[in-house]
PDB file of N, CA and C in Angstrom:
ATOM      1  N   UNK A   1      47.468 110.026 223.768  1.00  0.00           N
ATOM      2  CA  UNK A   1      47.215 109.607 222.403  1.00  0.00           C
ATOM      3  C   UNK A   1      46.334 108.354 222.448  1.00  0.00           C
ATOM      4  N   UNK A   2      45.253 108.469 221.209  1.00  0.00           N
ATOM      5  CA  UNK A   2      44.431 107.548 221.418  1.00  0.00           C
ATOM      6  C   UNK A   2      45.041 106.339 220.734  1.00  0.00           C
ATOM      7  N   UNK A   3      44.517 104.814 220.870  1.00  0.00           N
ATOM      8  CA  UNK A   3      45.097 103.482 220.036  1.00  0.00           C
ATOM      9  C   UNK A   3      45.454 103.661 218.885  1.00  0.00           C
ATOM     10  N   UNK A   4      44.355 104.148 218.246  1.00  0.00           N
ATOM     11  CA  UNK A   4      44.268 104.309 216.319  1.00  0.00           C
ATOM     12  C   UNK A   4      45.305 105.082 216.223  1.00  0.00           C
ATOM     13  N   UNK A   5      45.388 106.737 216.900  1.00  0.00           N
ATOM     14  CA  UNK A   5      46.254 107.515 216.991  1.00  0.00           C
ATOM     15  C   UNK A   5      47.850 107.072 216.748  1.00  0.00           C
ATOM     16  N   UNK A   6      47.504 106.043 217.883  1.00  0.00           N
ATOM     17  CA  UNK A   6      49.437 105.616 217.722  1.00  0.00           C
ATOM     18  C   UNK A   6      49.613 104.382 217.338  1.00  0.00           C
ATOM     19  N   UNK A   7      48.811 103.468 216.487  1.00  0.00           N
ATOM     20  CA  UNK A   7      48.788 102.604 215.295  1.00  0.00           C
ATOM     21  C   UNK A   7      49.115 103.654 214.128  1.00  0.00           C
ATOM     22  N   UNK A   8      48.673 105.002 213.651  1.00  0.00           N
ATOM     23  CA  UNK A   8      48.793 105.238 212.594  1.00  0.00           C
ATOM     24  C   UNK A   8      50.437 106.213 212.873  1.00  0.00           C
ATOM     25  N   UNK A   9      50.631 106.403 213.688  1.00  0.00           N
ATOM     26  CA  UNK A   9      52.065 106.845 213.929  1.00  0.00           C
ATOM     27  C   UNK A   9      53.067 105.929 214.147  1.00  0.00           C
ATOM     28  N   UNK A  10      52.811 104.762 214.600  1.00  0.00           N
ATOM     29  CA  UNK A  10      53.450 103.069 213.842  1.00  0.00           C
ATOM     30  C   UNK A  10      53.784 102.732 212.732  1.00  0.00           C
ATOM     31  N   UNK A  11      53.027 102.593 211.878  1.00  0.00           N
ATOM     32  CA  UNK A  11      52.772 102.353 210.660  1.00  0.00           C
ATOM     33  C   UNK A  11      53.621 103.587 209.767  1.00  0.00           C
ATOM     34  N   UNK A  12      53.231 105.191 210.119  1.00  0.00           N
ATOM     35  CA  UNK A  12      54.514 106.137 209.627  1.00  0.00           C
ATOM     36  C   UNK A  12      55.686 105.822 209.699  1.00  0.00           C
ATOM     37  N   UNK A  13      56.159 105.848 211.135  1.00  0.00           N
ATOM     38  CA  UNK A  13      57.339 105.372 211.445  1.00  0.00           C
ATOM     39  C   UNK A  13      57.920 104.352 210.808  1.00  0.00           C
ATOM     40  N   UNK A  14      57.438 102.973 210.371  1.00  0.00           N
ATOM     41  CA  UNK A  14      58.231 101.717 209.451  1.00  0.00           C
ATOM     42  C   UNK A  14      57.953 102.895 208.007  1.00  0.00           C
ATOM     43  N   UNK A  15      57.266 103.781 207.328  1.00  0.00           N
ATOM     44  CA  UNK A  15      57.654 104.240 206.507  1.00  0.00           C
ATOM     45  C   UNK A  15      58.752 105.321 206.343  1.00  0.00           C
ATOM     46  N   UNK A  16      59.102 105.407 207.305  1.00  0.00           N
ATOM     47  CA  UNK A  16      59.787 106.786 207.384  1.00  0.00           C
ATOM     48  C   UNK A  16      61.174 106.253 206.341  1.00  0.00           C
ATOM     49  N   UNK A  17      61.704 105.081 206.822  1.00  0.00           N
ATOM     50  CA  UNK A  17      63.158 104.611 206.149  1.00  0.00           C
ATOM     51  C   UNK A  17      64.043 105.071 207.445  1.00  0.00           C
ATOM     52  N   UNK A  18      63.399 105.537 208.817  1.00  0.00           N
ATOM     53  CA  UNK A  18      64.479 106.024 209.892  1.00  0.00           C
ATOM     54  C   UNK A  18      64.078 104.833 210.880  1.00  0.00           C
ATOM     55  N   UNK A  19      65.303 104.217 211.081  1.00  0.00           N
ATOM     56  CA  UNK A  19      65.652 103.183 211.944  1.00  0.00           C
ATOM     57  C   UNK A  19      65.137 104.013 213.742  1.00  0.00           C
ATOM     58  N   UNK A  20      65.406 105.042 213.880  1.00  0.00           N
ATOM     59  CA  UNK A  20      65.249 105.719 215.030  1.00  0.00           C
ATOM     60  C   UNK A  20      63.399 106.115 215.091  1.00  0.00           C
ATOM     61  N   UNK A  21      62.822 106.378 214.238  1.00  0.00           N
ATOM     62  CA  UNK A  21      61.466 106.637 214.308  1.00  0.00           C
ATOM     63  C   UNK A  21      60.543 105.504 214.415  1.00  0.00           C
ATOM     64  N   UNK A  22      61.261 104.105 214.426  1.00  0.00           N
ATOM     65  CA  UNK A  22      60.863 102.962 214.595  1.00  0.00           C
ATOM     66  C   UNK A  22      61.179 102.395 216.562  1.00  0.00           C
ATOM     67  N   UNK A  23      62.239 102.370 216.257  1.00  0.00           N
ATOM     68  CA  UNK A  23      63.141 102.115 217.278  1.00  0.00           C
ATOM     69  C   UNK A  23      62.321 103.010 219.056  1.00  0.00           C
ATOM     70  N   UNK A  24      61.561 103.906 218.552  1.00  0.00           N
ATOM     71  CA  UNK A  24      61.620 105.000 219.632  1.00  0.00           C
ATOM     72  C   UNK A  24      59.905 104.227 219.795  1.00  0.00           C
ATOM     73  N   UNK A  25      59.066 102.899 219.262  1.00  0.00           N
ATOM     74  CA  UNK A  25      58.069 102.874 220.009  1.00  0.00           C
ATOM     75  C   UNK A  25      58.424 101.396 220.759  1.00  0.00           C
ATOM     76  N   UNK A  26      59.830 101.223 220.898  1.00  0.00           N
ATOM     77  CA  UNK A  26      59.920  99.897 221.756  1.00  0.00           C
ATOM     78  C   UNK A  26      60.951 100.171 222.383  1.00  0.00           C
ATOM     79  N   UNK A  27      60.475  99.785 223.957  1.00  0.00           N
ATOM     80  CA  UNK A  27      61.219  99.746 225.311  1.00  0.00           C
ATOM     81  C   UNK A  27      62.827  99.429 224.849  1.00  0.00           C
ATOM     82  N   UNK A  28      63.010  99.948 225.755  1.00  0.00           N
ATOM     83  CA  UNK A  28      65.377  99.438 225.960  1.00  0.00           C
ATOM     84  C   UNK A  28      64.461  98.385 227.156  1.00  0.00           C
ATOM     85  N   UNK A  29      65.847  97.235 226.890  1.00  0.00           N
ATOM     86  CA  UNK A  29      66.641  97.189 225.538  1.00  0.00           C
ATOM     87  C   UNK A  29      66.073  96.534 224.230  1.00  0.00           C
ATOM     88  N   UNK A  30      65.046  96.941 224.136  1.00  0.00           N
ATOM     89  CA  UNK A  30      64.544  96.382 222.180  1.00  0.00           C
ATOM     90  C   UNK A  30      65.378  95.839 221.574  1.00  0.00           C
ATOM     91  N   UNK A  31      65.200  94.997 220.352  1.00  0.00           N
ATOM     92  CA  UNK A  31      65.694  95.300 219.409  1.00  0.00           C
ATOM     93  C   UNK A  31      64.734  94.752 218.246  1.00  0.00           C
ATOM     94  N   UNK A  32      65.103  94.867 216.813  1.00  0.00           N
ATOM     95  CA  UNK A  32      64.060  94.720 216.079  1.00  0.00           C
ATOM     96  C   UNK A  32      65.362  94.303 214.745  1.00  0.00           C
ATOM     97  N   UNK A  33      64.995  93.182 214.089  1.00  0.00           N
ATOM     98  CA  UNK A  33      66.261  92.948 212.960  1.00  0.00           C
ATOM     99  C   UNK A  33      65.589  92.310 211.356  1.00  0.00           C
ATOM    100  N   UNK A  34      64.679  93.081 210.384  1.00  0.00           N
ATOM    101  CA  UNK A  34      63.897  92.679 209.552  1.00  0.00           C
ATOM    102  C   UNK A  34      64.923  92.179 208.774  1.00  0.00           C
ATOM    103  N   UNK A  35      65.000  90.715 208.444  1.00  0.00           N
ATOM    104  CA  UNK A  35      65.515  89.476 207.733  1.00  0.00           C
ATOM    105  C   UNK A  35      67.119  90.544 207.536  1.00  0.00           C
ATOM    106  N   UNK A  36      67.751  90.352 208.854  1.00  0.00           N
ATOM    107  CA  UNK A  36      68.864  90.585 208.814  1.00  0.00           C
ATOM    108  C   UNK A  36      69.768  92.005 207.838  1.00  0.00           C
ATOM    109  N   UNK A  37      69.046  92.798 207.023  1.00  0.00           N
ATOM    110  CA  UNK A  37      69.757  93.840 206.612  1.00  0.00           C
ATOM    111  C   UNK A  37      68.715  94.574 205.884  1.00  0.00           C
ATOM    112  N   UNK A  38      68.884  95.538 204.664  1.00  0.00           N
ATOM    113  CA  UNK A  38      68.217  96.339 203.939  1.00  0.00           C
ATOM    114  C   UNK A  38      67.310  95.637 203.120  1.00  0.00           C
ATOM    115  N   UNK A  39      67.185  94.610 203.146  1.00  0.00           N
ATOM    116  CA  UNK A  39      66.035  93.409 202.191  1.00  0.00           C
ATOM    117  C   UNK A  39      65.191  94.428 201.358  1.00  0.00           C
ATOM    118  N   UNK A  40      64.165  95.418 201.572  1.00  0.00           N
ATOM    119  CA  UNK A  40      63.476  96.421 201.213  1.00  0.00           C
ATOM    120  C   UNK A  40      63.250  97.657 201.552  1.00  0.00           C
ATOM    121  N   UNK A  41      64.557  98.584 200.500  1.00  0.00           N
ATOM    122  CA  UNK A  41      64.438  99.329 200.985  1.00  0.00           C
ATOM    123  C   UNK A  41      63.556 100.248 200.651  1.00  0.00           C
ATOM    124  N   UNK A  42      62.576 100.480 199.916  1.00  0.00           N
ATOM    125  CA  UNK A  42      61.518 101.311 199.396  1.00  0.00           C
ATOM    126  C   UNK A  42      60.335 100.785 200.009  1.00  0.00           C
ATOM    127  N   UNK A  43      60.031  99.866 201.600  1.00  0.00           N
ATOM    128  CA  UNK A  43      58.675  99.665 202.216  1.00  0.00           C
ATOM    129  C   UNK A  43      58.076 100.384 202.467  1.00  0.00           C
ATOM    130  N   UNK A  44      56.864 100.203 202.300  1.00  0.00           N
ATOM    131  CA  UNK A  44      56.173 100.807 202.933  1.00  0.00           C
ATOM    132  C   UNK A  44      54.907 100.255 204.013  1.00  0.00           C
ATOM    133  N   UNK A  45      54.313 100.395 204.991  1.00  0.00           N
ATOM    134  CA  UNK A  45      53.431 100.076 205.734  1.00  0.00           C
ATOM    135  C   UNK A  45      52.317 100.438 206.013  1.00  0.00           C
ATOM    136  N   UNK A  46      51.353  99.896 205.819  1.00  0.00           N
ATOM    137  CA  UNK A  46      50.008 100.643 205.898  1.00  0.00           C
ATOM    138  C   UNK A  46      49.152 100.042 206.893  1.00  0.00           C
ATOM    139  N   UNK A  47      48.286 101.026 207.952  1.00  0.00           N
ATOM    140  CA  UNK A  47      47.095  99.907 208.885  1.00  0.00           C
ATOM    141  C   UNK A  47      46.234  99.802 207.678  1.00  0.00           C
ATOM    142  N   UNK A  48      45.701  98.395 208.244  1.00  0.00           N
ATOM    143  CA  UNK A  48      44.495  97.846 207.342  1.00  0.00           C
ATOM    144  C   UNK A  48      43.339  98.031 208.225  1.00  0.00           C
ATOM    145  N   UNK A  49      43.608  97.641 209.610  1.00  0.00           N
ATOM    146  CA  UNK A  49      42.863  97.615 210.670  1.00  0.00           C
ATOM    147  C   UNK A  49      42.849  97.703 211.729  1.00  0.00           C
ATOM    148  N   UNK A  50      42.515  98.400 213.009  1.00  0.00           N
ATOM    149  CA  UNK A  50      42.828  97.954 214.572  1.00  0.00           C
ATOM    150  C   UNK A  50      41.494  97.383 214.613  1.00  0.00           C
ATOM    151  N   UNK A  51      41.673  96.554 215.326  1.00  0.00           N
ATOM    152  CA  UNK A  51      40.387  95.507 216.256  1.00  0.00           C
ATOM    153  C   UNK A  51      40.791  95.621 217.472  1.00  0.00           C
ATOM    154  N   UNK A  52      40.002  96.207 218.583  1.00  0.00           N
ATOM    155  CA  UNK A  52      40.312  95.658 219.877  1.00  0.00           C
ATOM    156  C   UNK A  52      39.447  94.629 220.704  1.00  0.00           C
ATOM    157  N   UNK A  53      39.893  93.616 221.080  1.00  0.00           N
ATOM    158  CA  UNK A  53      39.565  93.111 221.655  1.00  0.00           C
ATOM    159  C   UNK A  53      40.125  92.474 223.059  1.00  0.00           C
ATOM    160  N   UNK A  54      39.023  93.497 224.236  1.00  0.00           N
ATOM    161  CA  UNK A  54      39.941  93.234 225.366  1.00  0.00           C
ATOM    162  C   UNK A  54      39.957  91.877 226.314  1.00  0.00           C
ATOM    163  N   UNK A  55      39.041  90.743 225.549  1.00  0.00           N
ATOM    164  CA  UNK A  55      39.133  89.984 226.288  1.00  0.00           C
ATOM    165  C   UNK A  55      39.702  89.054 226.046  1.00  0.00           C
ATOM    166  N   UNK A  56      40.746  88.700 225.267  1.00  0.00           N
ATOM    167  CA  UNK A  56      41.785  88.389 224.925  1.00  0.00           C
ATOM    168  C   UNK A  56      43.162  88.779 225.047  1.00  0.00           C
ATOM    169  N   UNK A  57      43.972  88.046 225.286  1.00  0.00           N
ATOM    170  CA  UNK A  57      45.513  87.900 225.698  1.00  0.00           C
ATOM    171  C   UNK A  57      46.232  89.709 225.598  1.00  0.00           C
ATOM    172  N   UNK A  58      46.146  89.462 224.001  1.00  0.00           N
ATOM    173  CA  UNK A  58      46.986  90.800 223.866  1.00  0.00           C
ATOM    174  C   UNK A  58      45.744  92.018 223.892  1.00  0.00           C
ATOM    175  N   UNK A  59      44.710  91.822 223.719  1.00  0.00           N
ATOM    176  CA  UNK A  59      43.680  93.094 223.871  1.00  0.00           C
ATOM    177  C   UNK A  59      43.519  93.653 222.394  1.00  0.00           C
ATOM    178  N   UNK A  60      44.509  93.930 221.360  1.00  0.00           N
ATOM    179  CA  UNK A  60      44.578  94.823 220.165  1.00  0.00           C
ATOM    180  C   UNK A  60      45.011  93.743 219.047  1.00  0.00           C
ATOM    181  N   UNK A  61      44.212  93.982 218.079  1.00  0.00           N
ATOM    182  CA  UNK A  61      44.968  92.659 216.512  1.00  0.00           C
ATOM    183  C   UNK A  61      45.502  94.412 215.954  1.00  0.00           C
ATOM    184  N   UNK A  62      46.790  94.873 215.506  1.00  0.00           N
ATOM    185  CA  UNK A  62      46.882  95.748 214.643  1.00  0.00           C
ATOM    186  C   UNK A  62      47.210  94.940 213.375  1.00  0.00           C
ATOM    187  N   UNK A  63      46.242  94.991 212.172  1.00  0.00           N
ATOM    188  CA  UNK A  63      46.482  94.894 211.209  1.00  0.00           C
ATOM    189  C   UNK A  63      47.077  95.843 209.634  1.00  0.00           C
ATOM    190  N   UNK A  64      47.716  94.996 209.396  1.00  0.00           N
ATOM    191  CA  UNK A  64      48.839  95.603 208.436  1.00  0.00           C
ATOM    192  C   UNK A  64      49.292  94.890 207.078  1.00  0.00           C
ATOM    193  N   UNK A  65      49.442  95.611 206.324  1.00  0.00           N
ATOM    194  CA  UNK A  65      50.259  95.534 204.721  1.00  0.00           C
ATOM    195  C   UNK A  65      51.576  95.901 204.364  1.00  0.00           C
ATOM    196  N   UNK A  66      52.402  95.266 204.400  1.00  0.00           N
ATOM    197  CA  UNK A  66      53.522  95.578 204.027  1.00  0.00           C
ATOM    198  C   UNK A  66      53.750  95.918 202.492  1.00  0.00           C
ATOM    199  N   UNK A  67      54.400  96.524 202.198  1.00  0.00           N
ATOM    200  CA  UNK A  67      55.004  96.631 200.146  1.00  0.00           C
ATOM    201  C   UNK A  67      56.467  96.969 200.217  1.00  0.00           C
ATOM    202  N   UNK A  68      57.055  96.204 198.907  1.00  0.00           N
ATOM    203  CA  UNK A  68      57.833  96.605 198.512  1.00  0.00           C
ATOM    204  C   UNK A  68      58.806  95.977 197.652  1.00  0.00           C
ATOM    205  N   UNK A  69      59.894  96.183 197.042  1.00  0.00           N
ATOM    206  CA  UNK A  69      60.551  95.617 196.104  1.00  0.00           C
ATOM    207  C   UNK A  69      61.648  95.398 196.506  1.00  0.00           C
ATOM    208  N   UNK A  70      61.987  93.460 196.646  1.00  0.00           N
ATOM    209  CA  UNK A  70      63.339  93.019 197.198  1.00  0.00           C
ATOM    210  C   UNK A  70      64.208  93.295 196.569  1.00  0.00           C
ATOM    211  N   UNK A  71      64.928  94.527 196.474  1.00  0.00           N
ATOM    212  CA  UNK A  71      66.323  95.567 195.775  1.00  0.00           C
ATOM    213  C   UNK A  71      67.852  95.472 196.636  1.00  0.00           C
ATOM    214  N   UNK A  72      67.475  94.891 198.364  1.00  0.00           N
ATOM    215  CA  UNK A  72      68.745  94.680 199.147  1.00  0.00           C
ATOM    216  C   UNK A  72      69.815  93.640 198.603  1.00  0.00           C
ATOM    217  N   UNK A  73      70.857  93.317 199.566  1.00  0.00           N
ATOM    218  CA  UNK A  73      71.643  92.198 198.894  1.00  0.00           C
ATOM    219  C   UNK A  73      71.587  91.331 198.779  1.00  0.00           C
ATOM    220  N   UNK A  74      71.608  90.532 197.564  1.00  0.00           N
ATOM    221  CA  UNK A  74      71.121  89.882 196.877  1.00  0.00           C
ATOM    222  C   UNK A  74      69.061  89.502 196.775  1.00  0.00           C
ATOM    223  N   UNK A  75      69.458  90.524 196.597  1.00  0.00           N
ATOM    224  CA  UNK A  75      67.046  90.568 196.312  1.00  0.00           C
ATOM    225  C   UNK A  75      67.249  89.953 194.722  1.00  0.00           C
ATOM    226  N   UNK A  76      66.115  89.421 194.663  1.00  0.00           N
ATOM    227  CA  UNK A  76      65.305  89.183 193.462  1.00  0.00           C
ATOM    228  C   UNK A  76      64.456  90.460 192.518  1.00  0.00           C
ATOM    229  N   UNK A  77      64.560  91.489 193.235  1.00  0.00           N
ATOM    230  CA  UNK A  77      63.932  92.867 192.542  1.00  0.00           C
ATOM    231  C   UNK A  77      62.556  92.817 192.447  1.00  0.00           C
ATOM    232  N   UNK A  78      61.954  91.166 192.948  1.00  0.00           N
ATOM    233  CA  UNK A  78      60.744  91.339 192.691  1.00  0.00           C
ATOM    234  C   UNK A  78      59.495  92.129 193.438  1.00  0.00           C
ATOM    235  N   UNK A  79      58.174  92.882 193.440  1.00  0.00           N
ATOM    236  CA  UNK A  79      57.739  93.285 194.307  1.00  0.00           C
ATOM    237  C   UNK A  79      56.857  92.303 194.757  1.00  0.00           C
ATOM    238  N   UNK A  80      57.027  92.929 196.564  1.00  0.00           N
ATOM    239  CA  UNK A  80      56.138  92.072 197.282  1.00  0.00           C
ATOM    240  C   UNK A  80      54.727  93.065 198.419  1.00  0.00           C
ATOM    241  N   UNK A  81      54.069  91.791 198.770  1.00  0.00           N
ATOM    242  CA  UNK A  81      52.963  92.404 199.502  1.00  0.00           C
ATOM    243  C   UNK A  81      52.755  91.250 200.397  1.00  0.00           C
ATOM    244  N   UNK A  82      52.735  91.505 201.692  1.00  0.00           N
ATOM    245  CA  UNK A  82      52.775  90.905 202.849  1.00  0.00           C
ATOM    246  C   UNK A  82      51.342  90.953 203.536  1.00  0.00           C
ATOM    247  N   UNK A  83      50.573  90.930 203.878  1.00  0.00           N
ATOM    248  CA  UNK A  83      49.438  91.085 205.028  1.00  0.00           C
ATOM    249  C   UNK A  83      48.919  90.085 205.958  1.00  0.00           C
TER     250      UNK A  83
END
């Protein structure tokens, strides 16, 4: 699979709402804990961009947009957008 390829199967995966379709692109023992519980549960994730650049540290910027409406416990209901 090419980079873009599995940036845009990244980005599915945080939409899916399945903790396991996330979970399955990082090594054991991973773990991953977004602000401690269900904060948003209607996110969604979108690439904005891959840049690679290999002569730098990490090689890849994946860029991204988060959405969604803080509805978890105790949310504000308000919607948000992250990038």
């Amino acid at each position: 699979m090419d980079l873009t390829a599995f940036a845009v199967c990244y980005a599915k995966a945080w939409c899916s709402q399945d903790p396991e379709s996330v979970a399955a692109f990082y090594a054991e023992p991973g773990s991953l804990s977004v602000n401690g519980g269900p904060a948003f549960p209607d996110m969604k994730v979108t690439m904005d961009d891959l840049v690679r650049k290999p002569h730098e540290p990490y090689g890849t910027v994946f860029r991204w947009t988060l959405t969604g409406t803080n509805t978890g416990p105790g949310g504000t209901g308000k919607h948000v957008r992250i990038s």
